[in-house]
Protein backbone atom coordinates (compact mmCIF):
# COMPACT_ATOMS: atom_id res chain seq x y z
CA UNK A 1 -7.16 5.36 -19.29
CA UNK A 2 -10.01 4.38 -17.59
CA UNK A 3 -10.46 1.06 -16.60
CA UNK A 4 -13.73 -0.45 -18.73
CA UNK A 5 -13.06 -4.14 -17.12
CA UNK A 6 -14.03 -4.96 -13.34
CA UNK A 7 -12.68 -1.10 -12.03
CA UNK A 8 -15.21 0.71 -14.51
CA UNK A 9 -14.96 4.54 -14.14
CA UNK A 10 -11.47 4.69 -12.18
CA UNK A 11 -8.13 5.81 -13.94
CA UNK A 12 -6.11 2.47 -14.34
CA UNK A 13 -2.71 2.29 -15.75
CA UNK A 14 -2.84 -1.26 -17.09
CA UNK A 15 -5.77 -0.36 -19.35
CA UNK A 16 -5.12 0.31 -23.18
CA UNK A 17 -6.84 0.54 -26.21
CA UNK A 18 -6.63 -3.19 -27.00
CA UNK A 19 -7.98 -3.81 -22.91
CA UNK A 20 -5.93 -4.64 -19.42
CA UNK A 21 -2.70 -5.49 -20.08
CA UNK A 22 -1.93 -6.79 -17.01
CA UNK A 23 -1.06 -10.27 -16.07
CA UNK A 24 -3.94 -11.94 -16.52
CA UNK A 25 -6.44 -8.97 -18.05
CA UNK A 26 -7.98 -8.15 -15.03
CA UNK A 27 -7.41 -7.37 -11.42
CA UNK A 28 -7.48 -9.45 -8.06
CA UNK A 29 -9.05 -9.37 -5.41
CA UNK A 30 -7.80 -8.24 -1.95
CA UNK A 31 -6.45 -10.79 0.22
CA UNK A 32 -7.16 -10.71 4.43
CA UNK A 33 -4.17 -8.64 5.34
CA UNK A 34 -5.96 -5.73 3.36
CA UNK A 35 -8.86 -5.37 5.54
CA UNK A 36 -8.95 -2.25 7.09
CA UNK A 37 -6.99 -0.59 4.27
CA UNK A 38 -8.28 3.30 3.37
CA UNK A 39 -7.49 2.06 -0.48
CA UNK A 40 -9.52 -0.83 -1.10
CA UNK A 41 -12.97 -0.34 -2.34
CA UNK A 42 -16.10 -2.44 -3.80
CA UNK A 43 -16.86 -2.87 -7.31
CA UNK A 44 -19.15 -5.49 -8.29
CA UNK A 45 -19.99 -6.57 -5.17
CA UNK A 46 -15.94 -7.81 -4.64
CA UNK A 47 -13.55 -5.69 -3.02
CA UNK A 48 -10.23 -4.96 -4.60
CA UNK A 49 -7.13 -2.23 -4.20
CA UNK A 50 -7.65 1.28 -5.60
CA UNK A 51 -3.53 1.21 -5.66
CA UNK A 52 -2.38 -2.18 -7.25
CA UNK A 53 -4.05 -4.74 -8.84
CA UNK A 54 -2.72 -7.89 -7.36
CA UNK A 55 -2.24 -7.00 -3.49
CA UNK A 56 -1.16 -10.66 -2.93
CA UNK A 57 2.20 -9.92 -4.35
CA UNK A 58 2.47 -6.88 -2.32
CA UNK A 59 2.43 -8.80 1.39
CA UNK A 60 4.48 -11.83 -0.10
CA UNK A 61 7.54 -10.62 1.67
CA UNK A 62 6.48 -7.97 4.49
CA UNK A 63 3.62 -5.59 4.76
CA UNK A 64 2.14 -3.52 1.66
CA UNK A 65 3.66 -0.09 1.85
CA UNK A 66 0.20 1.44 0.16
CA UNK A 67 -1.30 -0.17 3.45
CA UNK A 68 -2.79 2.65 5.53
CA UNK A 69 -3.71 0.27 7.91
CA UNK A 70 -0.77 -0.69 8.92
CA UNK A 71 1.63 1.67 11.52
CA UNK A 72 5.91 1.39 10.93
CA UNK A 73 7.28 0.90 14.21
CA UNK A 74 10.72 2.28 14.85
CA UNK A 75 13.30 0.24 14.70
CA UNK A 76 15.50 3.28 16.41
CA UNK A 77 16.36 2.05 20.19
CA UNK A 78 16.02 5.16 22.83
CA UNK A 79 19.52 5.32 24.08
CA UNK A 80 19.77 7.56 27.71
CA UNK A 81 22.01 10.16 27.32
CA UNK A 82 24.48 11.59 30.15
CA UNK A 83 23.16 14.68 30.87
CA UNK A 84 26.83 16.25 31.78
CA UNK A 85 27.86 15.88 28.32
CA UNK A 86 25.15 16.66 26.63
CA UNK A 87 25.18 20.21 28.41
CA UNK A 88 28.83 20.32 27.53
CA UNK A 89 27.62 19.82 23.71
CA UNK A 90 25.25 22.28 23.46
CA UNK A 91 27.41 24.85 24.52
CA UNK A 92 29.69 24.87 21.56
């Protein structure tokens, strides 16, 4: 439905018939870590997340994974391979 609360005119989950049923009946605002981030956006002159409505709870243990702001790094280490065996392998 669409939200009628603090989000007015943007699809929201949480809203029914009877109003926001999330925690709390309305959403929160974005906290520091989300500045930068392609999904939050202003709505009554406070800016909160287009994808969840408390972000808090997202960065309480790590980063947000809706952040687009935030680049994974790899946790792969580059290993050198011997180049004599790996000719030998691609020649099966």
């Amino acid at each position: 439905m669409v939200c009628a609360t603090i989000k007015k005119g943007v699809e929201c989950p949480f809203m029914t018939n009877r109003g926001c049923s999330y925690n709390g009946g309305i959403c929160h605002e974005i906290v520091e870590q989300c500045n930068g981030c392609d999904r939050s956006a202003e709505f009554s002159s406070r800016w909160y997340c287009t994808a969840y409505p408390d972000p808090s709870l997202k960065w309480k243990n790590g980063n947000c994974n809706f952040a687009s702001h935030v680049k994974a790094s790899s946790t792969a280490s580059k290993t050198k391979i011997n180049p004599l065996k790996a000719s030998k392998r691609g020649n099966r």
